[in-house]
C-alpha atoms as a PDB file:
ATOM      1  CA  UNK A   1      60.915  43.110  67.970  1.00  0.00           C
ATOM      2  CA  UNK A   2      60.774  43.277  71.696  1.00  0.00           C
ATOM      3  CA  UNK A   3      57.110  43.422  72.065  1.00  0.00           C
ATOM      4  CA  UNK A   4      57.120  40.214  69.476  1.00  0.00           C
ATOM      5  CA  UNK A   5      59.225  38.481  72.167  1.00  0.00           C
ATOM      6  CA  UNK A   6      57.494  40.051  75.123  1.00  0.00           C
ATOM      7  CA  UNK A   7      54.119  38.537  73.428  1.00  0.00           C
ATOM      8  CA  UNK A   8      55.832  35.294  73.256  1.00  0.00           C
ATOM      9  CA  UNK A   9      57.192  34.437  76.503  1.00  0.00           C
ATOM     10  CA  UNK A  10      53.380  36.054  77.774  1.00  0.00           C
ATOM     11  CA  UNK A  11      51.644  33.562  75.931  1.00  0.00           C
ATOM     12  CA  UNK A  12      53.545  30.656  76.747  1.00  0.00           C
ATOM     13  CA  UNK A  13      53.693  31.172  80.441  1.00  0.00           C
ATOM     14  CA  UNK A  14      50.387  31.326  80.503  1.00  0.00           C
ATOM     15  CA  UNK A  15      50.042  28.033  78.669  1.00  0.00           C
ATOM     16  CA  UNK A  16      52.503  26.399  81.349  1.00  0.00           C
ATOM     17  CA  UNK A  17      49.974  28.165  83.752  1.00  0.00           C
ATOM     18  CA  UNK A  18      47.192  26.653  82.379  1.00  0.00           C
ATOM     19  CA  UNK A  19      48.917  23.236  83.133  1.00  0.00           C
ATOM     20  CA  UNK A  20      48.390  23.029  79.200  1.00  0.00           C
ATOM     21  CA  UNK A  21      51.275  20.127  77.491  1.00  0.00           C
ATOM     22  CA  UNK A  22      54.612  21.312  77.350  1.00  0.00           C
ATOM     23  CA  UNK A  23      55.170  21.054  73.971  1.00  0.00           C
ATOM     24  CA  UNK A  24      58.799  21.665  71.645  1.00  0.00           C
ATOM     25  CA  UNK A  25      58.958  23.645  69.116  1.00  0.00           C
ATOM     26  CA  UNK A  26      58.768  20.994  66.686  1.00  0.00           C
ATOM     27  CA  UNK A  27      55.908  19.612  68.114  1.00  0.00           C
ATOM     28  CA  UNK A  28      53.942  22.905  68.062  1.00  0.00           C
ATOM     29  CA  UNK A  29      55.104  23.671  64.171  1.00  0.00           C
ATOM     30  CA  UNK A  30      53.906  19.938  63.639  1.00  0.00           C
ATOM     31  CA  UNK A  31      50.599  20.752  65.295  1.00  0.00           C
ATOM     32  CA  UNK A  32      50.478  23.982  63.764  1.00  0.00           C
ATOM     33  CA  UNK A  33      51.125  22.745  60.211  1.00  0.00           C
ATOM     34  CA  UNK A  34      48.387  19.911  60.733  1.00  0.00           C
ATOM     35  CA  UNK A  35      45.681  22.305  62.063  1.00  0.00           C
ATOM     36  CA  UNK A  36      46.484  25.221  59.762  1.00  0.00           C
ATOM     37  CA  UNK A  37      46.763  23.336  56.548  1.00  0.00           C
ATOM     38  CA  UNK A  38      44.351  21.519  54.228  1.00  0.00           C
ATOM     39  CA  UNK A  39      44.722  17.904  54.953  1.00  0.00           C
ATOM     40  CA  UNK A  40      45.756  15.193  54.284  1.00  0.00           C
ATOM     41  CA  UNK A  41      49.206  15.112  56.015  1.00  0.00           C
ATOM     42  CA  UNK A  42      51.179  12.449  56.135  1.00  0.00           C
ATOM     43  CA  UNK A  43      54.774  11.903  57.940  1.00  0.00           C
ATOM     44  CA  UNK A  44      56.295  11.689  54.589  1.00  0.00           C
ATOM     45  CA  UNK A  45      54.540  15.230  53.807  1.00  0.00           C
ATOM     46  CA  UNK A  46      55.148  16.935  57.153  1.00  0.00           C
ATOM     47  CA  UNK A  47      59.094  16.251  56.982  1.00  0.00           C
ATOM     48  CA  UNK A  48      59.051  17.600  53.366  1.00  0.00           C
ATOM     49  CA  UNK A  49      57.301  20.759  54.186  1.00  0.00           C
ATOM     50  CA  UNK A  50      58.966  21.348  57.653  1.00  0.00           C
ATOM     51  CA  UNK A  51      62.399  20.163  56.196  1.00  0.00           C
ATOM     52  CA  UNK A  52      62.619  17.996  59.326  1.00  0.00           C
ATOM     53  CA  UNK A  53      63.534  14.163  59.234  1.00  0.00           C
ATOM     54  CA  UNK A  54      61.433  11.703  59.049  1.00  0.00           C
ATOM     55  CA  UNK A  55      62.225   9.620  62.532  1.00  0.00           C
ATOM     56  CA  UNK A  56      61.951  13.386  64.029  1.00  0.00           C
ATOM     57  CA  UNK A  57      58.471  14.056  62.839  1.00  0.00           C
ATOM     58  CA  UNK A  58      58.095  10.168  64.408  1.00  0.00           C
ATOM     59  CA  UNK A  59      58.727  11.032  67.463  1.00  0.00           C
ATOM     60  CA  UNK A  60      56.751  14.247  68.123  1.00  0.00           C
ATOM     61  CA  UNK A  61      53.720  11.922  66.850  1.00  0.00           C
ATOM     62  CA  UNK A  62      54.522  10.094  69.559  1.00  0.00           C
ATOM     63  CA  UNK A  63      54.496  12.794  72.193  1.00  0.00           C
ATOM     64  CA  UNK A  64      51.752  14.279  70.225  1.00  0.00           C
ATOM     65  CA  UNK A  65      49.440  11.202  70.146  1.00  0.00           C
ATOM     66  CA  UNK A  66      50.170  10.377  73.465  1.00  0.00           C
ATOM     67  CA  UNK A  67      48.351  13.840  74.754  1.00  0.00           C
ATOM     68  CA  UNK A  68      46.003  13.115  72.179  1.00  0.00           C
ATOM     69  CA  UNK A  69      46.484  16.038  70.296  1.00  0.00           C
ATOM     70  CA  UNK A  70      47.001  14.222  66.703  1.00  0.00           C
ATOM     71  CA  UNK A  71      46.445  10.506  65.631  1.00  0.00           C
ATOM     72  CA  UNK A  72      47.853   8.791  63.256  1.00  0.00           C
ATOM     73  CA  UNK A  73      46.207   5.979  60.996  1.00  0.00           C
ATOM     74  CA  UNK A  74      47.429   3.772  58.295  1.00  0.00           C
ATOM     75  CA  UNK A  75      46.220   5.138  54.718  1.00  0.00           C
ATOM     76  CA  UNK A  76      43.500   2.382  53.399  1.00  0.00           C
ATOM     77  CA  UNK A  77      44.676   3.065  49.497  1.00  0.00           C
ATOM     78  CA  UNK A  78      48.127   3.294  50.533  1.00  0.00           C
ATOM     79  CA  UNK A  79      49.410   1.212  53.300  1.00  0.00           C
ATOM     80  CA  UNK A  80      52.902   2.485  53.314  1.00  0.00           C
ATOM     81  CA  UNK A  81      51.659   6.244  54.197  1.00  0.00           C
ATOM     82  CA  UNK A  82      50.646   6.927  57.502  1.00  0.00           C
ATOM     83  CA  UNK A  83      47.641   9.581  57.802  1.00  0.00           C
ATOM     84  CA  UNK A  84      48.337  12.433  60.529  1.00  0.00           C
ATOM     85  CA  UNK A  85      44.987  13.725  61.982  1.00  0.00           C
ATOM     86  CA  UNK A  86      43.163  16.235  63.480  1.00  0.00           C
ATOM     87  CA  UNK A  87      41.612  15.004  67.310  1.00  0.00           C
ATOM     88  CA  UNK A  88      38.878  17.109  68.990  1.00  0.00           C
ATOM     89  CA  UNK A  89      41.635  17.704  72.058  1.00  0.00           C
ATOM     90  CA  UNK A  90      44.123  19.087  69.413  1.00  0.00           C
ATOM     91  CA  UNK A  91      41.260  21.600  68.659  1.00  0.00           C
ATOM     92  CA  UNK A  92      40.508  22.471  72.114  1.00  0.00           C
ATOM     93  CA  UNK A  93      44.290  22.948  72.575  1.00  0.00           C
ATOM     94  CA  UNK A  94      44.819  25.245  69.919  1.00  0.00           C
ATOM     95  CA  UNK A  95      41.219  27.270  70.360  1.00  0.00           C
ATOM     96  CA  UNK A  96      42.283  28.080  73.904  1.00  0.00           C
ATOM     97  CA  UNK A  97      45.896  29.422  72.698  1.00  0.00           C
ATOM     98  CA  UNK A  98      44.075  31.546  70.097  1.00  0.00           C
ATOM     99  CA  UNK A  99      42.366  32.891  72.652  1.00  0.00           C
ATOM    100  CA  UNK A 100      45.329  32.815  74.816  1.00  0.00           C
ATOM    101  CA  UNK A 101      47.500  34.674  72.421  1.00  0.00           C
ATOM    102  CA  UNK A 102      44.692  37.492  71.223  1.00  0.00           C
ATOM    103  CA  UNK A 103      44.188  38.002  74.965  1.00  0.00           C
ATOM    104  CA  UNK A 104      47.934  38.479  75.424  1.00  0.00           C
ATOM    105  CA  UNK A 105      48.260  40.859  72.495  1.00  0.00           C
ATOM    106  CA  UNK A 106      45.194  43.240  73.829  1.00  0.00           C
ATOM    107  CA  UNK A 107      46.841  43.712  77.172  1.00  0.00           C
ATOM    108  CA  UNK A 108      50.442  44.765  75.363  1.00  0.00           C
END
């Protein structure tokens, strides 16, 4: 357990480091969840499957879009769901903590 928690704090100093965004844990199991899953995603969607509230998962968009790390778009054959997607940023982003995190776990 230690060494799971030792690999943690690692890799996220290092992303502070690396002047990466400073992002909740929310925001990174939103980011996660869009990036790791099949889309589409919608708000509706990621608050059922994170078991988060609705005007929660609104507001890390926010933050989220705002870094341009997800974007969200009005569904054309549903207008009341709003689309969560991928950006190239958010790709970058999460490439570079890959790395970050396999790096991490060959020095321990």
């Amino acid at each position: 357990m230690q060494q799971a928690l030792t690999l943690w704090r690692e890799v996220l100093a290092q992303s502070l480091a690396n002047e990466g965004p400073d992002l909740s844990a929310r925001q990174m199991a939103i980011l996660l969840t869009v990036y790791g899953e099949p889309p589409p995603h919608t708000v509706r969607g990621l608050a059922s499957r994170l078991d988060i509230p609705k005007p929660a998962i609104t507001r890390a968009l926010d933050t989220l879009g705002r870094s341009d790390l997800l974007r969200r778009k009005r569904d054309a054959a549903d207008q009341r769901n709003i689309l969560v997607q991928r950006t190239v940023k958010g790709s970058v982003f999460l490439s570079e903590l890959a790395e970050t995190i396999a790096a991490k776990v060959r020095e321990l």
